[in-house]
N, C-alpha and C. Protein backbone atom coordinates (compact mmCIF):
# COMPACT_ATOMS: atom_id res chain seq x y z
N UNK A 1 27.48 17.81 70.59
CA UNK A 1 26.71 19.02 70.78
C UNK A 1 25.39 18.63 71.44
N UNK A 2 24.78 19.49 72.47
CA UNK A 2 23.84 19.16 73.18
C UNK A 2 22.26 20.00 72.88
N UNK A 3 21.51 19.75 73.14
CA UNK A 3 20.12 20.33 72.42
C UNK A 3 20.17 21.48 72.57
N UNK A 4 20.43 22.11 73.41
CA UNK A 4 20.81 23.15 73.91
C UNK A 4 21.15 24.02 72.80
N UNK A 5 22.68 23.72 72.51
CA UNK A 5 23.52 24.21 71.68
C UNK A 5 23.03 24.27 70.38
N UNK A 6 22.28 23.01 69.56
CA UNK A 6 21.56 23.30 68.62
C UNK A 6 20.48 24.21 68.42
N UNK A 7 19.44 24.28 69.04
CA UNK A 7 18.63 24.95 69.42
C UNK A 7 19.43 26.91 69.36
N UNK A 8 20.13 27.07 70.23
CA UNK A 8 20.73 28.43 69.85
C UNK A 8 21.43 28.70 68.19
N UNK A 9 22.18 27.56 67.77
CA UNK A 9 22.23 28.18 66.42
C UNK A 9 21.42 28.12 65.21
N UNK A 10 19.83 27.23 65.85
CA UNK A 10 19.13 27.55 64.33
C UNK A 10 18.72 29.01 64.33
N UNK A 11 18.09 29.02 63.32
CA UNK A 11 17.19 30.42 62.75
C UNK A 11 15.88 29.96 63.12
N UNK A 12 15.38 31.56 63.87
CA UNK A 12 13.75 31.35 64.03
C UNK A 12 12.71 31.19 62.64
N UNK A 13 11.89 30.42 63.05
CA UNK A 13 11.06 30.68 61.49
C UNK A 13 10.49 31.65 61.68
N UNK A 14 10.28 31.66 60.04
CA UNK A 14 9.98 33.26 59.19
C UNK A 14 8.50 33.39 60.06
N UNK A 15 8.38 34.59 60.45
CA UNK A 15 6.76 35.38 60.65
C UNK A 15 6.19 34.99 59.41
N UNK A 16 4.78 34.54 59.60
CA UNK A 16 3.80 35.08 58.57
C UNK A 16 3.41 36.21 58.29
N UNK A 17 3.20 37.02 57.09
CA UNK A 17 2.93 38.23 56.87
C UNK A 17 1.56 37.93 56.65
N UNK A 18 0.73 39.52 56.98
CA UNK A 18 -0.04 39.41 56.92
C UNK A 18 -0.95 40.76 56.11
N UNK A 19 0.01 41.70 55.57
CA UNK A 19 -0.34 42.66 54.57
C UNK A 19 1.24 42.94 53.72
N UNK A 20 0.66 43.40 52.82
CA UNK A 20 1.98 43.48 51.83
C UNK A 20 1.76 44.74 50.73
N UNK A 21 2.89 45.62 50.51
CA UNK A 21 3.12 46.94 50.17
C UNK A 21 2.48 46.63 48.48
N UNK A 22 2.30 47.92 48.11
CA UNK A 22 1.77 47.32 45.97
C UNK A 22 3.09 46.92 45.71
N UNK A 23 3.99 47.30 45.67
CA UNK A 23 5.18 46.06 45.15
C UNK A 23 5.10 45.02 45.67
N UNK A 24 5.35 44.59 46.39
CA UNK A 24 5.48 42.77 46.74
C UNK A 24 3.94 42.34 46.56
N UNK A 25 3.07 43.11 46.66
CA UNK A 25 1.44 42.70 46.17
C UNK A 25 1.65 42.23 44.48
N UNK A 26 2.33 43.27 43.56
CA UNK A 26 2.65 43.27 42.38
C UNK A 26 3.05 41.85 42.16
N UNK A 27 4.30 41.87 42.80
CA UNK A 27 5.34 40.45 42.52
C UNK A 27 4.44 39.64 42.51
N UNK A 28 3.63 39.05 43.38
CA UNK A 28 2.99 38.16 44.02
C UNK A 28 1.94 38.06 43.30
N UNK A 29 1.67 38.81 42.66
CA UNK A 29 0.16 38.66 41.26
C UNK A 29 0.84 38.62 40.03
N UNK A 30 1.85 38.63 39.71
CA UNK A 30 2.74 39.19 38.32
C UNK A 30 2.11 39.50 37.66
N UNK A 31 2.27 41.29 37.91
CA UNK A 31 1.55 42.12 37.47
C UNK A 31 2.50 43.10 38.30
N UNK A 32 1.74 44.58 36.83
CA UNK A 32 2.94 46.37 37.32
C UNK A 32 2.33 46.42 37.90
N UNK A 33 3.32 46.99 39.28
CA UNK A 33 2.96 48.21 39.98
C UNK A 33 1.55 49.14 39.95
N UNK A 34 1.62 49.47 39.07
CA UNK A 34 0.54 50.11 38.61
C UNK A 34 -0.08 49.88 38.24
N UNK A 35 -0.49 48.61 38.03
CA UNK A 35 -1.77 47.42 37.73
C UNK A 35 -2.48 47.55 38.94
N UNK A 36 -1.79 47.26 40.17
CA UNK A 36 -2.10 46.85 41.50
C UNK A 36 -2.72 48.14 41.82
N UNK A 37 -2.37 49.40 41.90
CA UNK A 37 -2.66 51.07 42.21
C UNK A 37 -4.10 51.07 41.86
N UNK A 38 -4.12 50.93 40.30
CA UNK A 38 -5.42 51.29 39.89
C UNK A 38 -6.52 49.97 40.21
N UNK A 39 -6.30 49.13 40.84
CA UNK A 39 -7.34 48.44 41.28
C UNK A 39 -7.37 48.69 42.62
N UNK A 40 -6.75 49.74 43.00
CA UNK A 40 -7.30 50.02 44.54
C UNK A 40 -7.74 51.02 44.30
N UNK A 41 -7.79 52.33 43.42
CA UNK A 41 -8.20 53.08 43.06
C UNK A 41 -9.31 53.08 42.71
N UNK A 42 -9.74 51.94 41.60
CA UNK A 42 -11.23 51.34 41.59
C UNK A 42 -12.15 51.00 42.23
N UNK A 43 -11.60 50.35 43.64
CA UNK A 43 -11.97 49.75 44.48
C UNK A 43 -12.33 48.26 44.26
N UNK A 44 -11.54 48.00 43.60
CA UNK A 44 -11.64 46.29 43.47
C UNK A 44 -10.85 45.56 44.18
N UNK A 45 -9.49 46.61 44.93
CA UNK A 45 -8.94 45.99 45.87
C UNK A 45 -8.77 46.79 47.01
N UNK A 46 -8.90 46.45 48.15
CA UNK A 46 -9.10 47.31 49.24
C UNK A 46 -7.58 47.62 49.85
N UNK A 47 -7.50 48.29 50.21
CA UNK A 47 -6.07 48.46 51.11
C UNK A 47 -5.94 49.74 51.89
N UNK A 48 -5.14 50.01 52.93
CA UNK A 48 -5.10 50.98 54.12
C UNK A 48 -3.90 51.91 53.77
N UNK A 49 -3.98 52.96 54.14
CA UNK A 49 -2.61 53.50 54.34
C UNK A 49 -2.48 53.16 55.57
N UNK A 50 -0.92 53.37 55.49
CA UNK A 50 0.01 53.18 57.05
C UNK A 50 1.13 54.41 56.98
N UNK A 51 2.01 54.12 58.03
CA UNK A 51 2.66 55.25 58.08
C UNK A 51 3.81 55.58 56.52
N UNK A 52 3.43 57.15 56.62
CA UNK A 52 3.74 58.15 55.77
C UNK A 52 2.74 57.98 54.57
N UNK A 53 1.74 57.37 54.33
CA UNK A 53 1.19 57.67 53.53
C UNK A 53 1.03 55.91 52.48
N UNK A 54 2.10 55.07 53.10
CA UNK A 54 2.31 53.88 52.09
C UNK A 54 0.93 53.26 52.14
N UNK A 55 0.79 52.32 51.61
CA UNK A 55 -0.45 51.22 50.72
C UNK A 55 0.05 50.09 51.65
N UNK A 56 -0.50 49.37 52.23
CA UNK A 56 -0.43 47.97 52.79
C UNK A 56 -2.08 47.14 52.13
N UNK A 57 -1.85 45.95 51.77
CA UNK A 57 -2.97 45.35 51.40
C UNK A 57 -2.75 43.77 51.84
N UNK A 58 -3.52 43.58 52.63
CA UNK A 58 -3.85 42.05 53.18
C UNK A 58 -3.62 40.83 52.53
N UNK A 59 -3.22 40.07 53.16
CA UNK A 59 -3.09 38.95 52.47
C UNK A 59 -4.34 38.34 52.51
N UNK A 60 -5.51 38.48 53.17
CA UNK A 60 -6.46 38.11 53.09
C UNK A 60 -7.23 38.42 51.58
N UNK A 61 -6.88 39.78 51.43
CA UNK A 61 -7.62 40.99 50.44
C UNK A 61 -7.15 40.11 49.13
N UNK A 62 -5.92 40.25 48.82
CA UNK A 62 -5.33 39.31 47.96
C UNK A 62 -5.88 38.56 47.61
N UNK A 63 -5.92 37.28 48.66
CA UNK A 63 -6.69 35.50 48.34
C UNK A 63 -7.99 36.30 47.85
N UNK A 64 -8.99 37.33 48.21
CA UNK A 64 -9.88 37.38 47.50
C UNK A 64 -10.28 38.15 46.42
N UNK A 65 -9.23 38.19 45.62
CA UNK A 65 -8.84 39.12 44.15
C UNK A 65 -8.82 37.89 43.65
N UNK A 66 -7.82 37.03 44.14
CA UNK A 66 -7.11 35.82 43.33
C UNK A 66 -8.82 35.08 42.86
N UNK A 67 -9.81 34.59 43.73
CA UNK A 67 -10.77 33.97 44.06
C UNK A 67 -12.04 34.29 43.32
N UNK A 68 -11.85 35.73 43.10
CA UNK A 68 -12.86 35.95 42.24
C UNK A 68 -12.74 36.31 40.73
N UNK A 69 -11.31 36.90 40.48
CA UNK A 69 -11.03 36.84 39.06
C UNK A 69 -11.18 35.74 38.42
């Protein structure tokens, strides 16, 4: 097999993400759902809506929850 040929059957690497919905924010702090809500609600964690109305919150925003708790 020639480089070529290898090269076409790997897998691209994964994208870095760079905001993440209150569930996978959740997962990622282990912590409810609704742990995550009401600290954006507070404003202790910042986050945007996006389309239809969802929660996206940074992975940046994150590292600095993690950083100061």
């Amino acid at each position: 097999m020639d480089a070529s040929a290898s090269k076409a059957t790997e897998q691209p690497p994964p994208k870095e993400r760079i905001a993440y919905s209150i569930h996978e924010a959740a997962d990622m702090l282990g912590v409810d759902y609704f742990s995550v809500y009401r600290l954006i609600q507070r404003g202790k964690l910042k986050a945007c809506r996006a389309l239809r109305g969802k929660f996206l919150i940074s992975k940046t925003e994150l590292f600095r929850l993690l950083n100061t708790e």
